[in-house]
Protein backbone atom coordinates (compact mmCIF):
# COMPACT_ATOMS: atom_id res chain seq x y z
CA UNK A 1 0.00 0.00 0.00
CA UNK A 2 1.28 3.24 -0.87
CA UNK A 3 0.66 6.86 0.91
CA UNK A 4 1.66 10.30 -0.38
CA UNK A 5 3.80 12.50 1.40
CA UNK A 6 2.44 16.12 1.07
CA UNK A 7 3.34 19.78 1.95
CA UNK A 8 2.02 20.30 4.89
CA UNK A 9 0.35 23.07 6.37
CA UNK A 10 2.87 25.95 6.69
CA UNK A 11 1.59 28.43 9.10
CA UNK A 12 -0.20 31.55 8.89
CA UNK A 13 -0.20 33.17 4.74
CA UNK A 14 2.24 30.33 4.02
CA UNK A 15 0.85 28.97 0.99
CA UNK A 16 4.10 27.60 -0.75
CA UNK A 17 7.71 26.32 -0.97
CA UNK A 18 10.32 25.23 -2.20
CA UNK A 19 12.12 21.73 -2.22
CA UNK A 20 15.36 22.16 -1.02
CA UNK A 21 17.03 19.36 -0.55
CA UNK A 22 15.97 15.27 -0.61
CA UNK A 23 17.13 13.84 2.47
CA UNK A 24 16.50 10.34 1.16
CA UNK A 25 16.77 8.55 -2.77
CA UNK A 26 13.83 6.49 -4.26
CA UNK A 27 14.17 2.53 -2.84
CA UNK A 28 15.87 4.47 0.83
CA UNK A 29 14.25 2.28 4.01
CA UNK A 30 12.76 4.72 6.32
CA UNK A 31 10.98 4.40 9.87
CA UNK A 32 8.41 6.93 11.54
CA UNK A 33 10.22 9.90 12.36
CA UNK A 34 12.69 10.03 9.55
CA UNK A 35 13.29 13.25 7.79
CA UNK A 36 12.74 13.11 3.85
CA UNK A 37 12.89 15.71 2.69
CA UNK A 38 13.72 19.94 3.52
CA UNK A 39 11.24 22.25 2.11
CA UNK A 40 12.40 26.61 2.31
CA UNK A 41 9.43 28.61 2.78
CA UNK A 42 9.54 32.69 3.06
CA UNK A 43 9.83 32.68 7.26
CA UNK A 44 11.71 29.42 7.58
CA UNK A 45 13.10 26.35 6.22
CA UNK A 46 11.33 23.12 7.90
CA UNK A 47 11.86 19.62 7.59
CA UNK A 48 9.03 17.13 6.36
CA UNK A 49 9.43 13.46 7.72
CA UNK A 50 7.96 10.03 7.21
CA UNK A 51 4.69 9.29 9.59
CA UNK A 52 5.31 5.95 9.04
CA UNK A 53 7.66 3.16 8.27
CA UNK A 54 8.68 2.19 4.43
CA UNK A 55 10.45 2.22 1.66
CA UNK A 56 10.53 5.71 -0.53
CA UNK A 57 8.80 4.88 -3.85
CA UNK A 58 8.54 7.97 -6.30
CA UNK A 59 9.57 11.61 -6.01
CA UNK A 60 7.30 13.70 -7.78
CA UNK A 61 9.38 17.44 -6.98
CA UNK A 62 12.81 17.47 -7.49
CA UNK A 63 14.93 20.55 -5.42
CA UNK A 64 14.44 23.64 -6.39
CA UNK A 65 10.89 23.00 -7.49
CA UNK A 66 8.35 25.28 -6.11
CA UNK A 67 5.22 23.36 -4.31
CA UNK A 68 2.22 24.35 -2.90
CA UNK A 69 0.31 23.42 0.66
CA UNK A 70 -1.08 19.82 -0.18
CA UNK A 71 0.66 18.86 -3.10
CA UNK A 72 2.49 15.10 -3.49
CA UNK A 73 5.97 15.72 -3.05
CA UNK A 74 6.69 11.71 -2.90
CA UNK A 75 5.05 8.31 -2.44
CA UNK A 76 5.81 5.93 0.17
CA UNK A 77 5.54 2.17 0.21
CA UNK A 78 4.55 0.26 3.54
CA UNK A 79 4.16 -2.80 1.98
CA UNK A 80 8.20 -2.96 1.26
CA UNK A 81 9.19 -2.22 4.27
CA UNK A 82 10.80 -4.84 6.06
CA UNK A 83 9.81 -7.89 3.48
CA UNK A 84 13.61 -7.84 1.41
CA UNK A 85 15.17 -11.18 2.32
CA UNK A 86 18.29 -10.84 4.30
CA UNK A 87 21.32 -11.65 2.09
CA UNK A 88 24.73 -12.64 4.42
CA UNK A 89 27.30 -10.31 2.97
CA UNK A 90 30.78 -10.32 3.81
CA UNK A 91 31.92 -7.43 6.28
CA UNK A 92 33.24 -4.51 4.86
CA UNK A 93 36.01 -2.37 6.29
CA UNK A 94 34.37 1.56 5.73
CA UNK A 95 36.73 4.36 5.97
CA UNK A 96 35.86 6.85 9.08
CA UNK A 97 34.15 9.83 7.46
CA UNK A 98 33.77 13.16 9.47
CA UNK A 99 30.00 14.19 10.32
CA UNK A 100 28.89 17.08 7.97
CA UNK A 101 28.17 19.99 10.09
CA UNK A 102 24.34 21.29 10.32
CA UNK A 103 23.58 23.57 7.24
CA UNK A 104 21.16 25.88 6.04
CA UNK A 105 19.02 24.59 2.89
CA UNK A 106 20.04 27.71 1.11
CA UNK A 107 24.10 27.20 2.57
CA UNK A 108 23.79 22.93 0.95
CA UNK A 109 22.35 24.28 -2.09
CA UNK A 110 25.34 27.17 -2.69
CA UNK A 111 27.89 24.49 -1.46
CA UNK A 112 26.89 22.12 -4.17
CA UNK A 113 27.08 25.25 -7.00
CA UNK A 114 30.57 26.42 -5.79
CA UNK A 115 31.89 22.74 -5.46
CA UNK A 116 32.25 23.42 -1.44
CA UNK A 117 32.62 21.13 0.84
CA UNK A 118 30.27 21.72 3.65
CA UNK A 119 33.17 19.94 6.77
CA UNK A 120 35.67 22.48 5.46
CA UNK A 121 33.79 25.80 6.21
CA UNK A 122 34.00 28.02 8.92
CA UNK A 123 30.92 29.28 11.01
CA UNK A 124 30.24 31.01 14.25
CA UNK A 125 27.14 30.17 14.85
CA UNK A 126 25.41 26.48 15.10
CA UNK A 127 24.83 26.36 11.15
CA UNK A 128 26.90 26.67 8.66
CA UNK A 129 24.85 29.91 6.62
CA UNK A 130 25.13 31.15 3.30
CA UNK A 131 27.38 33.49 4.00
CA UNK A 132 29.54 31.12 5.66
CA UNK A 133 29.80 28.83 2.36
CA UNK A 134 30.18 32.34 0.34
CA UNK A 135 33.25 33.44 2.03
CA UNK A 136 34.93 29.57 1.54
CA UNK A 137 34.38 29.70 -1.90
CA UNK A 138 36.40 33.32 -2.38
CA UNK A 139 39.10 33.11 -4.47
CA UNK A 140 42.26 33.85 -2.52
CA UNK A 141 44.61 36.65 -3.37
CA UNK A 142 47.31 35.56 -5.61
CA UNK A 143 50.93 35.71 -4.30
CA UNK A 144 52.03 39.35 -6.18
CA UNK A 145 54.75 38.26 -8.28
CA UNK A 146 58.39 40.14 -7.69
CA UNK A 147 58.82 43.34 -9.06
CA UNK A 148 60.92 43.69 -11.96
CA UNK A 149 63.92 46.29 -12.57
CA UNK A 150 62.52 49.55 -13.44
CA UNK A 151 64.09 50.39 -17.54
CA UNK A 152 64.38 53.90 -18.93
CA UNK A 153 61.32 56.01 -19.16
CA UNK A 154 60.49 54.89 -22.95
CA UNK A 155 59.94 57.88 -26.03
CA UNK A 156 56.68 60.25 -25.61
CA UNK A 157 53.78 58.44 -28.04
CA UNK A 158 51.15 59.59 -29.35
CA UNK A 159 47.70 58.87 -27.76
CA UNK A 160 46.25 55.38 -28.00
CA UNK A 161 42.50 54.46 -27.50
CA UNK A 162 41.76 53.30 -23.35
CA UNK A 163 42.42 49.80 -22.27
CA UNK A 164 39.50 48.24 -20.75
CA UNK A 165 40.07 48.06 -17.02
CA UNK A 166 41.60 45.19 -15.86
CA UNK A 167 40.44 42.74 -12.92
CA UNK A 168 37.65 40.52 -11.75
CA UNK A 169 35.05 41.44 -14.27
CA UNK A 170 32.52 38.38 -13.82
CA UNK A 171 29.09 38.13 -13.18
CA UNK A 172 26.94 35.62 -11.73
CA UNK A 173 23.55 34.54 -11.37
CA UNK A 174 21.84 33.12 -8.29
CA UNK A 175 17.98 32.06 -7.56
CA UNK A 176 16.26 33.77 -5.26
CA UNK A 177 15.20 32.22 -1.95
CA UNK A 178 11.79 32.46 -0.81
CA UNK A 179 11.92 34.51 1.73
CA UNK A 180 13.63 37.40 -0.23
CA UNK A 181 11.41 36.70 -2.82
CA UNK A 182 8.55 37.13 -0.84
CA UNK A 183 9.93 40.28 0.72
CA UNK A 184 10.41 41.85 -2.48
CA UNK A 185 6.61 41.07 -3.50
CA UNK A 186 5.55 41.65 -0.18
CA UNK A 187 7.14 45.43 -0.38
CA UNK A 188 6.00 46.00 -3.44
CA UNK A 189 2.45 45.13 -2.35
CA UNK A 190 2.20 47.09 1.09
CA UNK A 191 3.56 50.64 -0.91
CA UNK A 192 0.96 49.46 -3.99
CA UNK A 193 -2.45 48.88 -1.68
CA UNK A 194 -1.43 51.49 1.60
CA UNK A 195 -1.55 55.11 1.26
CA UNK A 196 1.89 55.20 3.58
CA UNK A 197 3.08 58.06 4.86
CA UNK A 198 5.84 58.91 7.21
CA UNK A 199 6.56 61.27 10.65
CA UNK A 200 9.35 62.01 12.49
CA UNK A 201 10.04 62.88 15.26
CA UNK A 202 13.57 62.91 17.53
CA UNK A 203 13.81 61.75 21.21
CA UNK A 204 16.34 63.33 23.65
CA UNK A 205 17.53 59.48 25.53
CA UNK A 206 19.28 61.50 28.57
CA UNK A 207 16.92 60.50 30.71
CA UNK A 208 16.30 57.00 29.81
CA UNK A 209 20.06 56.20 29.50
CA UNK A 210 20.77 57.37 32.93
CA UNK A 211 18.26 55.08 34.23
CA UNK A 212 19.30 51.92 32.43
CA UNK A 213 22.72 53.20 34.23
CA UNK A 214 21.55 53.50 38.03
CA UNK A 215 19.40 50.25 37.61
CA UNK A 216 21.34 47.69 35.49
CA UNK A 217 23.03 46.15 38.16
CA UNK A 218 20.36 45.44 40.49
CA UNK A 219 18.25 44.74 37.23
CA UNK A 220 20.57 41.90 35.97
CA UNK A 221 21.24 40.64 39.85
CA UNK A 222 17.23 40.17 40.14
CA UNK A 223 16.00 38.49 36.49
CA UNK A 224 19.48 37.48 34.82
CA UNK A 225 19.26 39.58 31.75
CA UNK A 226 20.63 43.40 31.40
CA UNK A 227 17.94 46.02 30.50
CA UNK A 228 18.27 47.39 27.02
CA UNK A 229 16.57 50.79 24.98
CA UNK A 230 14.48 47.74 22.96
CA UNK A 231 12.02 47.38 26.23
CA UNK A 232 11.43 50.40 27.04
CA UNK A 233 10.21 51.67 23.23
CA UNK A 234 7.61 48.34 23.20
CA UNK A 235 6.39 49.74 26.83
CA UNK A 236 6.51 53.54 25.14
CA UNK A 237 4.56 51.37 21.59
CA UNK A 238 1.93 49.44 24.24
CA UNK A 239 0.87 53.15 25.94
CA UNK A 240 0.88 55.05 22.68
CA UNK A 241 -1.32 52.52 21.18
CA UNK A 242 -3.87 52.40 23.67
CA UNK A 243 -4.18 56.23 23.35
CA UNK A 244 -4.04 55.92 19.56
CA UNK A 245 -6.13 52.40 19.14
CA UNK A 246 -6.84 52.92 15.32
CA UNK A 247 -3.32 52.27 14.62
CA UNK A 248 -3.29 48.97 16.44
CA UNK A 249 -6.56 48.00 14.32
CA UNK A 250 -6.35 46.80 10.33
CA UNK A 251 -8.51 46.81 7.58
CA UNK A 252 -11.06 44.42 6.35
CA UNK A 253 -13.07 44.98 3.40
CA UNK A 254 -14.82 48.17 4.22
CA UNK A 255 -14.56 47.62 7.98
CA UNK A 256 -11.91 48.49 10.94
CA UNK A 257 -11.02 45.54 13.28
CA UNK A 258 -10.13 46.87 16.67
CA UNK A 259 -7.41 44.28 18.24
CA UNK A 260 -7.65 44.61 22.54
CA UNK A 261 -4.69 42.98 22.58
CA UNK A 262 -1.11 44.30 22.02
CA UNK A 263 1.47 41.27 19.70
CA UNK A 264 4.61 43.32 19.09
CA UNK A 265 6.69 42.59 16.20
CA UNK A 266 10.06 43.25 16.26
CA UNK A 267 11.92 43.35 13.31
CA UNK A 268 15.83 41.18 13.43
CA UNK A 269 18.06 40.41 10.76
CA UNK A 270 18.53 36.65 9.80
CA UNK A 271 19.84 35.11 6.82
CA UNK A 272 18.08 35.37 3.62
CA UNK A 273 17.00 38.39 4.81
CA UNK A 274 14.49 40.16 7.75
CA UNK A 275 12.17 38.28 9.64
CA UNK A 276 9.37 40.07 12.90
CA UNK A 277 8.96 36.86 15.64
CA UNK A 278 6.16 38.53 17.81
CA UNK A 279 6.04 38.91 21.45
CA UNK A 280 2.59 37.95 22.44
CA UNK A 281 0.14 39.83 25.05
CA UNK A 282 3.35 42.38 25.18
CA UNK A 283 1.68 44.44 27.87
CA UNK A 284 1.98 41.22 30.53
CA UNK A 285 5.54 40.87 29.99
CA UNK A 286 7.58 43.24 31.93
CA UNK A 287 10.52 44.72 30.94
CA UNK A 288 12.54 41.80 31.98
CA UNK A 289 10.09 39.30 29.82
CA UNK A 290 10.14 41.68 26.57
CA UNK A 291 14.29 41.50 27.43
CA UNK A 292 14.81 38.08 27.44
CA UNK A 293 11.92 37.14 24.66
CA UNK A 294 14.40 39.90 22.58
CA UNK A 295 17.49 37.98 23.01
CA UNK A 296 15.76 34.68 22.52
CA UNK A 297 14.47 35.51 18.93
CA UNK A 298 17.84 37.05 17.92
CA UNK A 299 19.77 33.92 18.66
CA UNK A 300 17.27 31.50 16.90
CA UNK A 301 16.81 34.21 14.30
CA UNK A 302 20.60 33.66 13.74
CA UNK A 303 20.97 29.85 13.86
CA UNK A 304 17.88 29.17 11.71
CA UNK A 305 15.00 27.79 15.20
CA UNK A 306 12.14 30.22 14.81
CA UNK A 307 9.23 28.56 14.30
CA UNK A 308 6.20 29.59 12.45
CA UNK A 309 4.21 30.17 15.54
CA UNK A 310 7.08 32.69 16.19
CA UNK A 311 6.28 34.78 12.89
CA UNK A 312 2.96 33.89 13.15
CA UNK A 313 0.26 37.54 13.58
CA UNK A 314 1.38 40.57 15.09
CA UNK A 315 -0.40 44.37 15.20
CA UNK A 316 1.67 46.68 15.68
CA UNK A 317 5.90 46.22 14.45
CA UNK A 318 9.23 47.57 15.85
CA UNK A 319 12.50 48.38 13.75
CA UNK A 320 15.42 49.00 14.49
CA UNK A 321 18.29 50.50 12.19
CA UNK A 322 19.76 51.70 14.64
CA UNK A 323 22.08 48.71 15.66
CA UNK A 324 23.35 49.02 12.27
CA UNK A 325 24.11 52.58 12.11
CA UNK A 326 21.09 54.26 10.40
CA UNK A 327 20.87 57.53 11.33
CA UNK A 328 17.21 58.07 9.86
CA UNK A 329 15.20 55.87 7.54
CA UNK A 330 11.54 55.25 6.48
CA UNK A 331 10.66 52.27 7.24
CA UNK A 332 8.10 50.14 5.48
CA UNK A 333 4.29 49.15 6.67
CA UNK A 334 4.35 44.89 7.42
CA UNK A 335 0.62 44.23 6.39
CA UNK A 336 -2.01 44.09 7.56
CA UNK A 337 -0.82 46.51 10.27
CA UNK A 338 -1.37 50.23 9.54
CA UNK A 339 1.35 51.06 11.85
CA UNK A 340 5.33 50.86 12.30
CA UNK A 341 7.88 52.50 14.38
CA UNK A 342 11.22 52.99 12.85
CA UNK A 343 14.45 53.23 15.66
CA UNK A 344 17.57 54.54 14.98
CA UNK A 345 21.20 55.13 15.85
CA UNK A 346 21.60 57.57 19.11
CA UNK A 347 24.29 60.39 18.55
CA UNK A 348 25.48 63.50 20.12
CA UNK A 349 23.84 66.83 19.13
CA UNK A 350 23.39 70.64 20.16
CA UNK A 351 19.92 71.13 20.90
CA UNK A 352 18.27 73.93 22.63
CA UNK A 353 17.72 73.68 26.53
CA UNK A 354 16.40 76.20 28.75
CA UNK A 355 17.22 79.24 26.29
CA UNK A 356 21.03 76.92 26.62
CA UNK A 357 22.91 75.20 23.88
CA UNK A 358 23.55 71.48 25.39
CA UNK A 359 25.40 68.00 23.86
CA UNK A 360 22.46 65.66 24.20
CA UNK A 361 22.35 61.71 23.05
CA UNK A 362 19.36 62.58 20.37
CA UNK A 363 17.53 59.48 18.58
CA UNK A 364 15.46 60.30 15.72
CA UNK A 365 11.96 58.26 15.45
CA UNK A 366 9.91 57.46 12.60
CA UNK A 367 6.05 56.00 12.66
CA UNK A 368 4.94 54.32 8.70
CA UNK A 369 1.47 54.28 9.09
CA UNK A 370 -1.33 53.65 6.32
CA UNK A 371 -3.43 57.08 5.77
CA UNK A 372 -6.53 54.93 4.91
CA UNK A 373 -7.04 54.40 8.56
CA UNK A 374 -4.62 56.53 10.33
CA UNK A 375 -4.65 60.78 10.13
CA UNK A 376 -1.81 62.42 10.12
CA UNK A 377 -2.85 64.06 13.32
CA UNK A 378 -3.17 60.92 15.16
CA UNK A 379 0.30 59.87 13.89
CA UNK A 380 2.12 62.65 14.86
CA UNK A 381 0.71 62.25 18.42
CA UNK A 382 1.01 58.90 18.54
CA UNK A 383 5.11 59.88 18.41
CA UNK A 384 4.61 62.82 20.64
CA UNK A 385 3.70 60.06 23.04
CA UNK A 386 6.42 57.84 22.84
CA UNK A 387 8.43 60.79 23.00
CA UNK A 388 7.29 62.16 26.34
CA UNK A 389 7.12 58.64 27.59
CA UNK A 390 11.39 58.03 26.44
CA UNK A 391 12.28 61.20 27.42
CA UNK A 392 10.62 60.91 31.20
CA UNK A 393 10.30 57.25 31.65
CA UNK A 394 8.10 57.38 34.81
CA UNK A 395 5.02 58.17 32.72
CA UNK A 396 5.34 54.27 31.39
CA UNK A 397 4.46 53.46 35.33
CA UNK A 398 2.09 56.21 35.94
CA UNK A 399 0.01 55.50 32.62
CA UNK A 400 0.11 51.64 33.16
């Protein structure tokens, strides 16, 4: 008897994949449990394994084919399984072979183009990434050869026609993963079906820093994590958008759903490109909750563990350029929300205090938000708010 071995359901707006990589050949033995096959979809790359015990019959997607929720990637045979007669074969004397570290989908797949091997490449982290397989296969510098004995300065000629520059002057061609092709389309959609606009705002940290300074001590001592800006803007985000509800609401059709509940998204930096693991009923976390649930995502973000249940919703998102040095930037709506705030780098600059020019660590703040449901009124108070709650941090208690 043979069963089919299907997509399966991929979370939340996941409607497709791709095959990555087969895990097992046509006539493999497998028992319940056993991964067949990896499948890259536009949050994460998942494995899909046998439910049962058999023998793999045929494989109707090879890798790199793009599949849908439900489709027949393979059949598998349970009648097979187990009924070969056992031949007596003479032992065999194998050669020790070195486990191949854990890899991305997308790090095997660039491996096998740039004739890599996967045991010989360097990585940080607990997967070998793209990157990682990238920077084996660079060419290394050639040894300059020794300089010859400088002749005579030849005879003035006349002008000749310019050389084409010399060098590296390849180029090459590479498929696009899922997930940045669904962040490309995804982009494309939220500035083609929002009316986004943009505010700004800037945020004098003074106050905020020096707290994180008296406190981190006995902060760390008492929950085990330090206390970092991140927290405090989702407590600022929470207050703001129960002042401001329409921005934690989305469009349906022709009506506005209201969400009484506050899922955070906050924006990291993975491979393949940017994924937003939400922090769930955000306004019962705490600061030292939102801290830790921070650092958690941004460690599986960077060894490939979120989950789809990580990725999964969200109402209201948080970005932040700042960690990489962007000084301002608008950031873009992650639909269905109607709201996003943008963070950025903190720097030194003369503003105006008391009639007084002062040297204050300034962050400028941006809030995307879709015009269809949000006025620009609303919006600009909505950053007037986090503002006043940054720049004098006991408001966060007093409004809570």
């Amino acid at each position: 008897m043979a069963t089919n071995i299907v997509v399966p359901e991929l979370g939340e707006s996941v409607v497709e994949a791709r095959v990555a990589r087969w895990l097992k050949k046509p006539g493999d033995s497998v028992v319940a449990g056993d991964a067949l096959v990896e499948l890259e979809t536009e949050k994460i790359d998942l494995e899909v394994s046998a439910d049962r015990a058999g023998v793999l019959g045929v494989i109707r997607h090879q890798e790199g084919a793009d599949v849908k929720v439900g489709e027949v990637l393979a059949t598998l045979d349970e009648a097979l399984a187990g009924t070969a007669p056992e031949v007596p074969e003479a032992p065999r004397v194998q050669e020790p072979q070195a486990a191949e570290k854990k890899a991305t989908p997308t790090a095997k797949n660039v491996a096998r183009a740039h004739d890599v091997k996967l045991d010989s490449v360097e990585t940080s982290g607990a997967r070998v990434t793209k990157q990682d397989v990238l920077k084996a296969a660079a060419p290394a510098a050639a040894p300059k050869a020794p300089e010859a004995p400088k002749a005579p300065a030849p005879a003035p000629q006349a002008p000749s026609a310019p050389k084409a520059p010399a060098g590296d002057r390849r180029e090459s061609r590479e498929r696009m993963t899922k997930r940045r092709a669904t962040i490309a389309r995804r982009l494309v959609e939220a500035q083609q079906t929002a009316a986004m606009l943009t505010t700004f705002n800037e945020v004098d940290m003074s106050a905020l820093m020096a707290l994180r300074e008296r406190r981190k001590d006995a902060f760390t001592k008492k929950h085990g994590v330090g206390v970092g800006i991140a927290s405090f803007f989702v407590q600022a985000a929470i207050g703001a958008l129960k002042a401001f509800p329409q921005i934690n609401a989305e469009i349906q059709g022709d009506e506005i759903v209201y969400k009484h509940y506050y899922d955070i998204g906050m924006a990291v930096g993975a491979e393949g490109g940017l994924v937003v693991p939400v922090l769930r009923d955000a306004d019962r976390m705490g600061f030292a909750g939102i801290e830790l649930a921070i650092r958690d995502f941004a460690a599986r973000a960077k060894n490939g563990t979120l989950t789809l249940d990580d990725l999964k919703g969200g109402t209201f998102t948080i970005t932040n350029g700042g960690v990489f040095g962007s000084l301002m930037s608008t950031p873009i709506l992650n639909p269905p929300q109607v709201g996003i705030l943008g963070l950025h780098k903190i720097a030194d600059r003369a503003v105006p205090v008391n009639g007084q020019v002062v040297i204050r660590p300034m962050m400028y703040v941006a809030l995307s938000y879709d015009h269809r449901l949000v006025d620009g009124r609303e919006a600009v108070q909505f950053l007037v708010k986090i503002k006043d709650y940054i720049e004098d941090p006991a408001w966060m208690l007093l409004d809570a």
